[in-house]
Protein backbone atom coordinates (compact mmCIF):
# COMPACT_ATOMS: atom_id res chain seq x y z
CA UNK A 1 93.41 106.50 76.03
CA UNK A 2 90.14 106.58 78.51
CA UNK A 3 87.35 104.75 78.26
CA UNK A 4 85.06 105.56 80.96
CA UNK A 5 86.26 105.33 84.40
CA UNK A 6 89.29 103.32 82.94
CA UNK A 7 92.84 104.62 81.86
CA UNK A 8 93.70 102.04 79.22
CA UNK A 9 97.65 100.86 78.19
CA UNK A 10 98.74 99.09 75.50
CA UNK A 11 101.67 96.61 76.40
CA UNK A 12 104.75 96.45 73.65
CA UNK A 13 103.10 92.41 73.02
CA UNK A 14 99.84 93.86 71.81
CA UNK A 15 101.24 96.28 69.68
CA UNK A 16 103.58 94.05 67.99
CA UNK A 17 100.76 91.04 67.55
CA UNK A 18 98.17 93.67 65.94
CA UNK A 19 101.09 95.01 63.41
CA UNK A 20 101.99 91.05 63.30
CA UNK A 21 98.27 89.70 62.47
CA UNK A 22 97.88 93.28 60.25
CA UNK A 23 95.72 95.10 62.12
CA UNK A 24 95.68 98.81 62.10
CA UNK A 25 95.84 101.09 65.27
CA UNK A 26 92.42 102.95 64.13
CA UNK A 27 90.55 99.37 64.28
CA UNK A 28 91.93 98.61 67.52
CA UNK A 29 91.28 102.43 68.59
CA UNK A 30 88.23 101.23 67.43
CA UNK A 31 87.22 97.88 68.91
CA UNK A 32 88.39 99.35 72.42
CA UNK A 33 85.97 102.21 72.10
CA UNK A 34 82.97 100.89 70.86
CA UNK A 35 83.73 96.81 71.28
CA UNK A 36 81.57 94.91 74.62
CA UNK A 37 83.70 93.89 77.52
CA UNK A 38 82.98 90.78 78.49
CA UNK A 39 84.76 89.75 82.25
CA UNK A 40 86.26 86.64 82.87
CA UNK A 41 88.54 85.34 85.67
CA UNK A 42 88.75 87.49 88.76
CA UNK A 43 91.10 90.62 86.96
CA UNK A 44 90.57 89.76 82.94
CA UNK A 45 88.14 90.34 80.45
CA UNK A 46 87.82 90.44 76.98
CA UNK A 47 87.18 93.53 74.44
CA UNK A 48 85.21 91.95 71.50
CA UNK A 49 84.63 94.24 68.23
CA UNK A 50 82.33 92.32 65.58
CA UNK A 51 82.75 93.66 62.11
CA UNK A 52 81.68 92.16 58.55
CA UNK A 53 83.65 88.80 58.35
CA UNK A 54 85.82 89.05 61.13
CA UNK A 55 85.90 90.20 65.46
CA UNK A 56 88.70 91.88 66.86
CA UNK A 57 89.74 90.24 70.17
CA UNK A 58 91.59 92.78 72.88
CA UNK A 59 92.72 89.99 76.17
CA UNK A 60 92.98 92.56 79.32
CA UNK A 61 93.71 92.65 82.38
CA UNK A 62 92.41 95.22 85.03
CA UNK A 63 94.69 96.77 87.81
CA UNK A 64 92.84 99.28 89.73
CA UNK A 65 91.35 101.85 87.33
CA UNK A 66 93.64 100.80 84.56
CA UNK A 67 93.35 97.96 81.82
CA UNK A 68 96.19 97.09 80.48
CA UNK A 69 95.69 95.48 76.90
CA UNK A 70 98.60 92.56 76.96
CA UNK A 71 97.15 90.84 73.37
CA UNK A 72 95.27 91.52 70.49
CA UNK A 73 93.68 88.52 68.02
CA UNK A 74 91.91 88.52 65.15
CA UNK A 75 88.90 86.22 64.79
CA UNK A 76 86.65 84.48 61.87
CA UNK A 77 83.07 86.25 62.60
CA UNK A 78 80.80 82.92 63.79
């Protein structure tokens, strides 16, 4: 998947906490495509998705032109 200048990789731990926490691979699709990054630390950030009662969470980390997706959460909208 590309988003931007960015290749993007889903780690094996992502995948299994999204099918864990029941989250389908469209919403993630998704959150990643049309969620705001939000940076944090010197190579993290954070892809944030709002939706109706709840925000998908993607935890990143960049390596060059790559982010590589290690976690994804599932959030009570605030």
């Amino acid at each position: 998947m590309i988003k931007g200048k960015y290749e993007i990789i889903f780690m094996r731990h992502a995948i299994l906490r999204a099918i864990e926490r029941n989250i389908t691979p469209d919403v993630v699709e998704n959150a990643v495509m049309t969620g705001s990054f939000h940076r944090f630390g010197k190579n993290r950030m954070k892809i944030i998705k709002k939706l109706r009662k709840m925000q998908i969470v993607c935890i990143d980390e960049i390596i060059g032109n790559t982010i590589k997706i290690v976690s994804i959460a599932r959030r009570a909208r605030r």
